[in-house]
C-alpha atoms as a PDB file:
ATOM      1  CA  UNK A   1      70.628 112.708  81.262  1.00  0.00           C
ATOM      2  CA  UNK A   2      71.171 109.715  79.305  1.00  0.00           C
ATOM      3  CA  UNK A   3      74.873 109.972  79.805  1.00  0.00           C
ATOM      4  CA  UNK A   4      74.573 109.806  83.375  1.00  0.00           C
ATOM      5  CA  UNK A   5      72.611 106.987  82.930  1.00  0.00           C
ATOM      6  CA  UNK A   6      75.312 105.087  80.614  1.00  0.00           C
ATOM      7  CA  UNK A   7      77.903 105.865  82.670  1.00  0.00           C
ATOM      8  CA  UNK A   8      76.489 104.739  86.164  1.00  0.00           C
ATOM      9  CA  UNK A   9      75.576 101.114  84.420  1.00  0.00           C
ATOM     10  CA  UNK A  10      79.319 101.397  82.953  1.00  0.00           C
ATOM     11  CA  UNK A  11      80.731 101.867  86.412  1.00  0.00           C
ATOM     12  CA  UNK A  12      78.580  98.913  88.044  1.00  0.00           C
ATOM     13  CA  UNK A  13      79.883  97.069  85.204  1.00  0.00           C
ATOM     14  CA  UNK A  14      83.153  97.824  85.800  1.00  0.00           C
ATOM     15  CA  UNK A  15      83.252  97.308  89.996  1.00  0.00           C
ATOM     16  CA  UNK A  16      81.351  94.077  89.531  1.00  0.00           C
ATOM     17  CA  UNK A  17      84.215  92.624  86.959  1.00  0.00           C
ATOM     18  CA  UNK A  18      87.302  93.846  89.109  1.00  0.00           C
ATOM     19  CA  UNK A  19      85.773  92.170  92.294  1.00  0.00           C
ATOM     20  CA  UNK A  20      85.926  89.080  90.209  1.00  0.00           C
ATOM     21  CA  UNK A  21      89.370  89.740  88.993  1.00  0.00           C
ATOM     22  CA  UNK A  22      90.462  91.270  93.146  1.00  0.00           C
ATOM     23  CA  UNK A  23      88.868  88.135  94.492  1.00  0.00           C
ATOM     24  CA  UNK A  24      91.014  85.481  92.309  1.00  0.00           C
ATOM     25  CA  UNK A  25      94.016  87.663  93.347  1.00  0.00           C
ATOM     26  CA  UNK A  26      93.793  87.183  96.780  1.00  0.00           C
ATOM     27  CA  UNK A  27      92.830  83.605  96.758  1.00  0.00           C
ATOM     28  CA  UNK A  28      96.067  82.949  94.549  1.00  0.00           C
ATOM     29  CA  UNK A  29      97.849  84.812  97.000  1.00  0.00           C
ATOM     30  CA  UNK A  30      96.843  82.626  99.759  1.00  0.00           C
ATOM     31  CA  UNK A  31      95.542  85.668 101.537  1.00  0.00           C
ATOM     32  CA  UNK A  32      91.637  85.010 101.746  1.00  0.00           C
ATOM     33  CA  UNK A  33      91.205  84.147 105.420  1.00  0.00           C
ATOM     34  CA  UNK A  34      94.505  85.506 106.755  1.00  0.00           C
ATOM     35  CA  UNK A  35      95.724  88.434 108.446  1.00  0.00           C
ATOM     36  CA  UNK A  36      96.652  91.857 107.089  1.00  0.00           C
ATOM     37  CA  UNK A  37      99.835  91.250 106.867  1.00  0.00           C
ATOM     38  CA  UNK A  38      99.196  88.768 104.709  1.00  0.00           C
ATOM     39  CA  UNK A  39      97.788  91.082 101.934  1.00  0.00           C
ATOM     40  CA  UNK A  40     101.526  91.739 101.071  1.00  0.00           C
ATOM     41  CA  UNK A  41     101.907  88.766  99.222  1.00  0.00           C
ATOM     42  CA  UNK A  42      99.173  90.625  96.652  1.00  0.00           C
ATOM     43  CA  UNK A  43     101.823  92.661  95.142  1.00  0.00           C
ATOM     44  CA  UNK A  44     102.911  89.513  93.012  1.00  0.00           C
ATOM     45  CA  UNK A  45      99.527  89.137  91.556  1.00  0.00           C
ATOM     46  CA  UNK A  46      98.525  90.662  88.505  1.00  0.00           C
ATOM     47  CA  UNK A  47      95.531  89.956  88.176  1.00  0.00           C
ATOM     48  CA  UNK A  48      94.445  91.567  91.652  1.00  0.00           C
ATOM     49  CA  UNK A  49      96.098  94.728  89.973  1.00  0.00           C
ATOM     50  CA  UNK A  50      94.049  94.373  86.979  1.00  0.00           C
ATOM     51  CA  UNK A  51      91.064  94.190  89.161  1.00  0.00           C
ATOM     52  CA  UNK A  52      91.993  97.669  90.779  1.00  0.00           C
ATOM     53  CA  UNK A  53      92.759  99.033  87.585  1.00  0.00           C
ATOM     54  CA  UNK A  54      89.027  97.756  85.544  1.00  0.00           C
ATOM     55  CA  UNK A  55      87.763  99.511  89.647  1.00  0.00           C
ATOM     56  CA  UNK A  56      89.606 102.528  89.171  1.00  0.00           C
ATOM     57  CA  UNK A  57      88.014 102.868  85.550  1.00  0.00           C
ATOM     58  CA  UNK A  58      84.602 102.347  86.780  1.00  0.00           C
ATOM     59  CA  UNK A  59      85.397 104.741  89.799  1.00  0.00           C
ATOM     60  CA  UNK A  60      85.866 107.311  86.735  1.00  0.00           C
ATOM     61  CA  UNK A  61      82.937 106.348  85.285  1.00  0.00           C
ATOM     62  CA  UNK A  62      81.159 106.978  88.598  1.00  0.00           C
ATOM     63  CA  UNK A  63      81.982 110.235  89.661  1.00  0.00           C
ATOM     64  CA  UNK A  64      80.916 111.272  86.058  1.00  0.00           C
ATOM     65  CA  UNK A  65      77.970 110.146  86.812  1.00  0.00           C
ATOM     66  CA  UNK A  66      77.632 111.744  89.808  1.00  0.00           C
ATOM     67  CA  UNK A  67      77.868 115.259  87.795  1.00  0.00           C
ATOM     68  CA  UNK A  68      74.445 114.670  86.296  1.00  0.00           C
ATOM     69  CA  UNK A  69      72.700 112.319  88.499  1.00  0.00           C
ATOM     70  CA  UNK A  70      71.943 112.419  92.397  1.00  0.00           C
ATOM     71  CA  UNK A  71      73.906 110.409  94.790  1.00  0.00           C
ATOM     72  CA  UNK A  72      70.815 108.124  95.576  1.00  0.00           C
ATOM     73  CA  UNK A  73      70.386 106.930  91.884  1.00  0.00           C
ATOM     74  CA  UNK A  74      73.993 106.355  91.063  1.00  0.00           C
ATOM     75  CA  UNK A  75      75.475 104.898  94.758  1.00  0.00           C
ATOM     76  CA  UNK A  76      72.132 102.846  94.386  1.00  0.00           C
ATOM     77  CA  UNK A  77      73.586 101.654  91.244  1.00  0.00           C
ATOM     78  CA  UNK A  78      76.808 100.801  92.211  1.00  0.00           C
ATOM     79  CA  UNK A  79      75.679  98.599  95.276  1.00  0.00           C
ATOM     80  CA  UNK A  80      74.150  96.441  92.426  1.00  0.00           C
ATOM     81  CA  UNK A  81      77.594  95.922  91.053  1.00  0.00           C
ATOM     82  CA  UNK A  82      77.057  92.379  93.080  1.00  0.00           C
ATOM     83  CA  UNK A  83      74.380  91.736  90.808  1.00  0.00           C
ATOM     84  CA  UNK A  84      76.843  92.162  87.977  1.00  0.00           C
ATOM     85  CA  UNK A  85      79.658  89.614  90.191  1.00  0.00           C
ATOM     86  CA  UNK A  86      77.231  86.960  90.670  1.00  0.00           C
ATOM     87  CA  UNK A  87      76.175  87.288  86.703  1.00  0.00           C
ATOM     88  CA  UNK A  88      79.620  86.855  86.110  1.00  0.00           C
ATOM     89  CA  UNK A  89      79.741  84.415  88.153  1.00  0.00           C
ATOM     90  CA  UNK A  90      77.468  82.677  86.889  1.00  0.00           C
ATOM     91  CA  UNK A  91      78.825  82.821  83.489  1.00  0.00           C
ATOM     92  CA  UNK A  92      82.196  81.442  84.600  1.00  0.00           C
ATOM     93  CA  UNK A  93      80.170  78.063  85.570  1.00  0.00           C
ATOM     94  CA  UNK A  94      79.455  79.146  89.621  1.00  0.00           C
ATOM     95  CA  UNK A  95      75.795  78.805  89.848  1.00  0.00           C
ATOM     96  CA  UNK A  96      73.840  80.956  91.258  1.00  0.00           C
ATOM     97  CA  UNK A  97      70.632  79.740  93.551  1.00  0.00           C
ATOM     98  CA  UNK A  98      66.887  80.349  91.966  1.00  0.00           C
ATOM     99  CA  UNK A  99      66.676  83.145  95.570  1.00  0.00           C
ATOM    100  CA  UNK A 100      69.536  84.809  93.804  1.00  0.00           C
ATOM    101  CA  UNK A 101      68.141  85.343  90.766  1.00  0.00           C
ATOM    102  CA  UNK A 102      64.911  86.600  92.601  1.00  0.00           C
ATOM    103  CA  UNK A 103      66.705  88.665  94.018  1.00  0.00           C
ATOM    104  CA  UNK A 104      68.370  90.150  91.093  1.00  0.00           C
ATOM    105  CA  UNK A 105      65.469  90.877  89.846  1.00  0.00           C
ATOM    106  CA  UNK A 106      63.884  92.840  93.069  1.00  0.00           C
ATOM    107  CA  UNK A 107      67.188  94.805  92.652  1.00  0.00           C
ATOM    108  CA  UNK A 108      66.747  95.754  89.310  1.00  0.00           C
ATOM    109  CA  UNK A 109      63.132  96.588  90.117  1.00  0.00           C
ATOM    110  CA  UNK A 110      64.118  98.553  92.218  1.00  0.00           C
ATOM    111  CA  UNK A 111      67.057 100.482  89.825  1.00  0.00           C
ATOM    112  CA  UNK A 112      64.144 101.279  87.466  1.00  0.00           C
ATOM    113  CA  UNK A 113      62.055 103.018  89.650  1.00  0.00           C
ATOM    114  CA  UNK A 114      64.841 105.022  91.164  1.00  0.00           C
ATOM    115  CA  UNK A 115      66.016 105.826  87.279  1.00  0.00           C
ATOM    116  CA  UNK A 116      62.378 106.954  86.724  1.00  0.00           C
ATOM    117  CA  UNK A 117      61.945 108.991  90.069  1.00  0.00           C
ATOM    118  CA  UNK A 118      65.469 111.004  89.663  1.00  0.00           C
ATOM    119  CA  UNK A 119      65.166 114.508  88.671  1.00  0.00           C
ATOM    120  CA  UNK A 120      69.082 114.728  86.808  1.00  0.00           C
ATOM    121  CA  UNK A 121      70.879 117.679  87.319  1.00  0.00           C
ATOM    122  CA  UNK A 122      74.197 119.105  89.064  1.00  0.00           C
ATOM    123  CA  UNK A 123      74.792 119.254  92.776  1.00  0.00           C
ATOM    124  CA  UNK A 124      74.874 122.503  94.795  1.00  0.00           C
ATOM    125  CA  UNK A 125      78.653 122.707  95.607  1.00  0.00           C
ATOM    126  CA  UNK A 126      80.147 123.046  98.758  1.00  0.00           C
ATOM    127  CA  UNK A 127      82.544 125.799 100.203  1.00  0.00           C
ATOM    128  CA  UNK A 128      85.856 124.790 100.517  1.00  0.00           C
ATOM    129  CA  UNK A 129      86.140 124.436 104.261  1.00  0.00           C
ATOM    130  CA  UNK A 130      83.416 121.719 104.238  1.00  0.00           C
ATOM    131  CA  UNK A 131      85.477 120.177 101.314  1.00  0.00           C
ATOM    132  CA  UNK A 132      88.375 120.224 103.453  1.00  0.00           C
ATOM    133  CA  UNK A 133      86.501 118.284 106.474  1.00  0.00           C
ATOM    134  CA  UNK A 134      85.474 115.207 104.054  1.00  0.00           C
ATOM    135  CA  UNK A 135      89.541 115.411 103.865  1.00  0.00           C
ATOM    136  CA  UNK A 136      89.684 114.925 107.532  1.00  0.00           C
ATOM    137  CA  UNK A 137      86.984 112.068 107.435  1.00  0.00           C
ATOM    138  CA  UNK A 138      89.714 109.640 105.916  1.00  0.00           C
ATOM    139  CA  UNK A 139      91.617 110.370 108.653  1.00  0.00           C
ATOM    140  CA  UNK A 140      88.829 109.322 111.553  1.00  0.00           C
ATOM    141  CA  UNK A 141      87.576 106.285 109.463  1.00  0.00           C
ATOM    142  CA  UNK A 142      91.263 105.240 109.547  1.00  0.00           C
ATOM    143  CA  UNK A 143      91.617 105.575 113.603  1.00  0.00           C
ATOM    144  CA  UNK A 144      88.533 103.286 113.799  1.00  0.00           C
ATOM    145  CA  UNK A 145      89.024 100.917 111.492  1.00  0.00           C
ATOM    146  CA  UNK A 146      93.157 100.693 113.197  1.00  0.00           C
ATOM    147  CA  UNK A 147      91.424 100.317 116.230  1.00  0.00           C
ATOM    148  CA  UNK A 148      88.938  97.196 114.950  1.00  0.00           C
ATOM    149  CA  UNK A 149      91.369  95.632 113.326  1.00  0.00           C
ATOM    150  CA  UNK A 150      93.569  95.147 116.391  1.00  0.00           C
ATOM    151  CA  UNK A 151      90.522  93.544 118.247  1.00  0.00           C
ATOM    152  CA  UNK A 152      89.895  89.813 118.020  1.00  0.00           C
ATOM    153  CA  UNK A 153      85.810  89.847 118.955  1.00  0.00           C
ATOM    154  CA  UNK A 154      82.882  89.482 116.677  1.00  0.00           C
ATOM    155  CA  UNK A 155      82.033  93.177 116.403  1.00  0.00           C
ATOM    156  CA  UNK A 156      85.580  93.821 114.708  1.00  0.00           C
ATOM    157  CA  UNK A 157      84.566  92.737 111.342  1.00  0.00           C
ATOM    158  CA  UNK A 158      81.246  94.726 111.782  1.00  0.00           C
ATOM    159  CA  UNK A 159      83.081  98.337 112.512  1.00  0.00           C
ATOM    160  CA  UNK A 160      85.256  97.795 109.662  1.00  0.00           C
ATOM    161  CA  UNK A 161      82.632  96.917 107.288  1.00  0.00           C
ATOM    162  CA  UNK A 162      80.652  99.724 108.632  1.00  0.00           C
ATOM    163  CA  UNK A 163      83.998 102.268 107.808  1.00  0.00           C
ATOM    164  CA  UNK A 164      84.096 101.063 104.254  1.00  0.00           C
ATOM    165  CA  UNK A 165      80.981 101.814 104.002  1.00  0.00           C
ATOM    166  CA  UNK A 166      81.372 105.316 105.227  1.00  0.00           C
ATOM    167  CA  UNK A 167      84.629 105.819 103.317  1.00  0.00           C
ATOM    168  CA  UNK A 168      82.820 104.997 100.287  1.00  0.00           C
ATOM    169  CA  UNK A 169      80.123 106.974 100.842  1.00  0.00           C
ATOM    170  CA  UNK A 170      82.244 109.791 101.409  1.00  0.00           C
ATOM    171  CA  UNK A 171      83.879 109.211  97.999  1.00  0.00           C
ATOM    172  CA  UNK A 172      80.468 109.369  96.528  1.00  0.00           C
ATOM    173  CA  UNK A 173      79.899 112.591  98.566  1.00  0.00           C
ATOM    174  CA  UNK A 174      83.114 114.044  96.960  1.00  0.00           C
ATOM    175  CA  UNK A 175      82.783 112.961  93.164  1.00  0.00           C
ATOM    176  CA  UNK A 176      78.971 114.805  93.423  1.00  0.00           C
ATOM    177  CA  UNK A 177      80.751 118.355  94.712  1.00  0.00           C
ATOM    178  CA  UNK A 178      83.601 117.806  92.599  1.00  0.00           C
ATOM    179  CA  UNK A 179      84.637 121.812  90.752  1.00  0.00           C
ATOM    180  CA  UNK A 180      86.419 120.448  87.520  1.00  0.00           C
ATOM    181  CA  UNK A 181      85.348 123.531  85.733  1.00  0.00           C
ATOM    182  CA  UNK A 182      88.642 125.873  84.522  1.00  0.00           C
ATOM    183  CA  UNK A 183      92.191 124.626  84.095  1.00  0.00           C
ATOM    184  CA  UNK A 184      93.345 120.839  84.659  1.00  0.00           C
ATOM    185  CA  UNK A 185      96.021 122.330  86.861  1.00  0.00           C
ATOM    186  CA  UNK A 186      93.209 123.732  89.633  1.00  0.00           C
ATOM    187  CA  UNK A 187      92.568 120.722  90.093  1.00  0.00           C
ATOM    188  CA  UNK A 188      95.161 118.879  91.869  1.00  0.00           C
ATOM    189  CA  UNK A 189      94.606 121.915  94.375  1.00  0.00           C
ATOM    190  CA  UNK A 190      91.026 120.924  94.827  1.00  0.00           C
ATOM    191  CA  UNK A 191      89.793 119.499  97.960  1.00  0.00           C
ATOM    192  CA  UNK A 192      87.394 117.112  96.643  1.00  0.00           C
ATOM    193  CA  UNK A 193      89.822 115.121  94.678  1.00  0.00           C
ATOM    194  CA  UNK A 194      92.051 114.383  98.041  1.00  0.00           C
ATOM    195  CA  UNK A 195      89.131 113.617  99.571  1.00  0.00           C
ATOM    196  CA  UNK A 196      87.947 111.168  97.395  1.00  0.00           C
ATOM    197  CA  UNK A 197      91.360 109.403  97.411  1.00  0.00           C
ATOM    198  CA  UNK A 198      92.158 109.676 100.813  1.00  0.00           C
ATOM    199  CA  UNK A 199      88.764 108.182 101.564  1.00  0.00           C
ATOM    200  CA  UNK A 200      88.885 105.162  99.178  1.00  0.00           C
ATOM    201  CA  UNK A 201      91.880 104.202  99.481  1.00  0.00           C
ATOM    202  CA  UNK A 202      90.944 103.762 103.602  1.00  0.00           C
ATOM    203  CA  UNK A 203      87.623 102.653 102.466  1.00  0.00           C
ATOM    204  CA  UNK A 204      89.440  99.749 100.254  1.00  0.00           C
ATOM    205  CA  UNK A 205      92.100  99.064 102.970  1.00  0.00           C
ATOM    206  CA  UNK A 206      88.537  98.546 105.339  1.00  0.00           C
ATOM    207  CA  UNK A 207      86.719  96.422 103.383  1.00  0.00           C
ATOM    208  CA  UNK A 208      89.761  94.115 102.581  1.00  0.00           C
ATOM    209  CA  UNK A 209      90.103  93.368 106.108  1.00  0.00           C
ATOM    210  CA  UNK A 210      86.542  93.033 107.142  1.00  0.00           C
ATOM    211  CA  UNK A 211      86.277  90.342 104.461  1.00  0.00           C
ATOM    212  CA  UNK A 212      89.123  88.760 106.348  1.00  0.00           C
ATOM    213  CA  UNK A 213      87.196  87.966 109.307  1.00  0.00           C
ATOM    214  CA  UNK A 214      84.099  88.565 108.417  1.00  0.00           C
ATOM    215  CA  UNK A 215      81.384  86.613 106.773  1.00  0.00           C
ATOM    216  CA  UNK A 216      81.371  87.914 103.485  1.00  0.00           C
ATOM    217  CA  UNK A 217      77.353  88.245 103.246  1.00  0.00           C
ATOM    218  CA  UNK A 218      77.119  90.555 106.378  1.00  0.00           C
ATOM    219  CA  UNK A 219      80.186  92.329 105.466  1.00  0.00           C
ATOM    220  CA  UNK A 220      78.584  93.000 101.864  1.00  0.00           C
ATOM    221  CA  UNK A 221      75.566  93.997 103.804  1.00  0.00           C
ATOM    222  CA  UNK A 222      76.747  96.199 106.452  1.00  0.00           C
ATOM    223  CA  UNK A 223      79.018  98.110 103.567  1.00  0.00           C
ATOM    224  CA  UNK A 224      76.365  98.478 101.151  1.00  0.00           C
ATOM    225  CA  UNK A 225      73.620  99.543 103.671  1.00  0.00           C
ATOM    226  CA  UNK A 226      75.938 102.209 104.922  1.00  0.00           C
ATOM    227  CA  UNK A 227      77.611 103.773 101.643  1.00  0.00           C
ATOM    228  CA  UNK A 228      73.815 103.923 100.095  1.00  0.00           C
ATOM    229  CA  UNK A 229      71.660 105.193 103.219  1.00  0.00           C
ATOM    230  CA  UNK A 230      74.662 108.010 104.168  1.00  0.00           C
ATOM    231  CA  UNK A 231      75.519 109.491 100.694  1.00  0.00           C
ATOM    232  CA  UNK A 232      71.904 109.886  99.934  1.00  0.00           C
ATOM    233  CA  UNK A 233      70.405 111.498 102.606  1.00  0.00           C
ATOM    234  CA  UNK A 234      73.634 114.038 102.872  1.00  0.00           C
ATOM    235  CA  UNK A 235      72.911 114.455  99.146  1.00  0.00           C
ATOM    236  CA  UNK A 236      68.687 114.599  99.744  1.00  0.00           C
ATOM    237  CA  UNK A 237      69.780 117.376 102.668  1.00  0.00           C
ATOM    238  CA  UNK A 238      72.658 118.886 101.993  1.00  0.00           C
ATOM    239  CA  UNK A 239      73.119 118.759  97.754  1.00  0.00           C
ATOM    240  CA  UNK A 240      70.191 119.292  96.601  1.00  0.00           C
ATOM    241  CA  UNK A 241      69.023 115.959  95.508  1.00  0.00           C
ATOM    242  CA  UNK A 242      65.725 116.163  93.798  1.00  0.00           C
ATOM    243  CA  UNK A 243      62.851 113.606  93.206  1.00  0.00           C
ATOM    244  CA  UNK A 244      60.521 113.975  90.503  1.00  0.00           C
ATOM    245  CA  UNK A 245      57.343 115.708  91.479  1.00  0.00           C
ATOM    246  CA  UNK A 246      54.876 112.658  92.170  1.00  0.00           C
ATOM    247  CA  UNK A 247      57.424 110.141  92.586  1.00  0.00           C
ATOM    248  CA  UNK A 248      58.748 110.313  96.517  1.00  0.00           C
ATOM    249  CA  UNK A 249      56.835 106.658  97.112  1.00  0.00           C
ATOM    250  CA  UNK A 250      58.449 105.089  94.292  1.00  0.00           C
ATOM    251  CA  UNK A 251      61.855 106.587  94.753  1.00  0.00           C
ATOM    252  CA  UNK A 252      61.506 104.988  98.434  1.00  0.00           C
ATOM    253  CA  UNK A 253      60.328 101.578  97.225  1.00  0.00           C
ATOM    254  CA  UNK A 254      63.124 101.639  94.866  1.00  0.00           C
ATOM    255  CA  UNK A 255      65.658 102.098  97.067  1.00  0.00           C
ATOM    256  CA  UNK A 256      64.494  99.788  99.396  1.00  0.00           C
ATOM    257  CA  UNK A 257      64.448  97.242  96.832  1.00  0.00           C
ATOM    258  CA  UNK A 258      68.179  97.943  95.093  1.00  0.00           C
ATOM    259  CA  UNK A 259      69.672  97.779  98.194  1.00  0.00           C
ATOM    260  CA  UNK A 260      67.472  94.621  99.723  1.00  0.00           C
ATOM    261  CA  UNK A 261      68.143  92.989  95.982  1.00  0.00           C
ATOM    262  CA  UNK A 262      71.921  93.957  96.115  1.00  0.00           C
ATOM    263  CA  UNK A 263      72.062  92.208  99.773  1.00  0.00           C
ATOM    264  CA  UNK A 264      70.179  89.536  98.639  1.00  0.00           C
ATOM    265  CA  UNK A 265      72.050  88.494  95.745  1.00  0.00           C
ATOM    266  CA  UNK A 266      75.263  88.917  97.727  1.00  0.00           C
ATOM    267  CA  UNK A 267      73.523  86.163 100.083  1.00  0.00           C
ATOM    268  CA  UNK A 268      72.671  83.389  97.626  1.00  0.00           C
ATOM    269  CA  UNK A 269      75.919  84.370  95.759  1.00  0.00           C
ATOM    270  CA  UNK A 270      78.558  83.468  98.753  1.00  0.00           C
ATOM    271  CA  UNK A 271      76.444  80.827 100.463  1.00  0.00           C
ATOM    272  CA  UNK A 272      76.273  78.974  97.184  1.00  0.00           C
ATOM    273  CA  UNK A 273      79.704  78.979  96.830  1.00  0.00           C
ATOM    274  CA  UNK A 274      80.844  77.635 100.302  1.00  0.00           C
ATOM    275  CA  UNK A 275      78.774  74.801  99.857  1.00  0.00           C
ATOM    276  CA  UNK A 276      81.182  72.811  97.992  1.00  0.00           C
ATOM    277  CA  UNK A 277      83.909  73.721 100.288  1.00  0.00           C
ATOM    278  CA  UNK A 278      81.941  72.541 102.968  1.00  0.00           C
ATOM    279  CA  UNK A 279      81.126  69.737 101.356  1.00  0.00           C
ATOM    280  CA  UNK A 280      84.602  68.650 101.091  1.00  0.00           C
ATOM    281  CA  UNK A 281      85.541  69.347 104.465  1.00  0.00           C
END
C-alpha cells in the first residue's frame, strides 16, 4: 500500500517536471501559439524530448500505481502534477500569486483525504473484448479531435481539451486492468497495453493543440475535470473501486478539492505569467 502511494507522488513528480521541460521546448521552437504544423519544428529540440522521456517515466510510475491503488486516488494525484509545475516554477524565479499557493494547499487537502479514504487493492479485470473496445476509443477521440482542429470557432479548443481528457482517462482505465502476470512476451499481445498507447499518444497529440488555441487555464481545466471525473466513476462502477467503510463524505470532499486545487493553481500559475508579457505589449 505504501508503494502505491510512493509511486503515484513519483509519477506527479515526474509529469509536473517534463511539462516544464515540454513547455521550454515548444517555446524555443517558436511553436507556442502556432498551428499544428508548426509542432514539426519540435523534433530539433531536445529538451522537449527530455520532457517526454522524464513523462514517459512517470507514466511508468503511474500505471504501477494503478495496480494497488484505485483510479480515483492515483488520476486524482496526477491532476496535481500542476501543483508540482507551478512549485517548480516557482523555484526557477516565476512567482507564483498568494491564490496559488491557497490553492495548492486546498489541493493537497484534498490528496490527503482521498489517500486516507482509499481502500488499496487490485482492480477486477476486464474480458478481453472490452479491452479491445478501449483500443477502438483512440480511434473515435482521434475523429473528433481531427474534426476540432479543422474548425476556427471558440468551441474548437474546448472539444480538444475535452478529448485529452478522455484519452487520458482512458489510459488510466487501461494501466488499472492491465494482466502483466506470466511471460514478458504475453504481453505485447495484450490489449491493454495498445490501448494505453494508442490512447495517449492521441490524448498528447489533443492536448498539444488545444493549448494552441486555447487559453491555457480552461484548457488545463476542461482536461483535468474530464480525465479525473471519467476514470473514476468507470473505476467506482465498473473496477471495483472501494472506499473505506465510513469515509464516502471525505473521499467526495477530497476529490472535489484536488481537482478544484489542481484548477486553481493552474489559474494563478498562467495568469501570473502573462502579466509581464502583457505588460510589455
Amino acid at each position: 500500500m505504501i508503494l502505491g502511494y510512493v509511486l503515484a507522488v513519483l509519477a506527479a513528480v515526474a509529469s509536473g517536471s517534463g511539462s516544464i521541460l515540454e513547455s521550454a521546448g515548444v517555446r524555443r521552437a517558436g511553436a507556442f501559439g502556432g498551428s499544428p504544423q508548426d509542432l514539426v519544428a519540435l523534433r530539433r529540440q531536445p529538451l522537449y524530448f527530455l520532457g517526454l522521456g522524464v513523462d514517459l517515466l512517470g507514466f511508468v510510475f503511474a500505471a504501477a500505481a494503478l495496480h494497488r491503488l484505485p483510479l480515483f486516488l492515483v488520476q486524482s494525484v496526477l491532476a496535481f502534477s500542476v501543483g508540482v509545475t507551478a512549485t517548480i516554477s516557482a523555484i526557477l524565479g516565476v512567482r507564483l500569486a498568494g491564490a496559488g499557493w491557497a490553492a495548492l494547499g486546498v489541493g493537497a487537502t484534498g490528496l490527503v483525504l482521498l489517500g486516507l479514504s482509499a481502500d488499496p487493492g487490485p482492480a477486477r479485470l476486464l474480458p478481453p473484448g472490452w479491452k479491445l473496445l478501449l483500443v477502438g476509443v483512440a480511434v473515435v477521440i482521434a475523429a473528433i479531435a481531427f474534426t476540432a482542429q479543422r474548425s476556427t470557432g471558440r468551441w474548437s479548443p474546448i472539444v480538444l481539451g475535452f478529448c485529452a481528457g478522455l484519452g487520458f482517462s482512458t489510459v488510466g482505465i487501461s494501466a488499472r486492468t492491465l494482466d502483466a502476470s506470466g511471460p514478458a512476451w504475453r504481453l505485447v499481445a495484450e490489449p491493454a497495453l495498445w490501448a494505453m498507447i494508442a490512447n495517449g499518444l492521441v490524448a498528447a497529440a489533443a492536448f498539444a493543440m488545444a493549448l494552441q488555441r486555447g487559453r491555457a487555464t480552461a484548457v488545463t481545466a476542461i482536461m483535468f475535470t474530464t480525465n479525473t471525473a471519467v476514470s473514476s466513476l468507470i473505476g467506482l462502477v465498473v473496477l471495483d473501486d472501494r472506499v473505506r467503510a465510513g469515509f464516502t463524505a471525505a473521499a467526495a470532499a477530497g476529490f472535489v478539492l484536488a481537482i478544484a486545487g489542481a484548477i486553481g493553481t493552474a489559474h494563478y500559475a498562467t495568469a501570473h505569467q502573462t502579466e509581464p508579457s502583457t505588460s510589455a505589449a
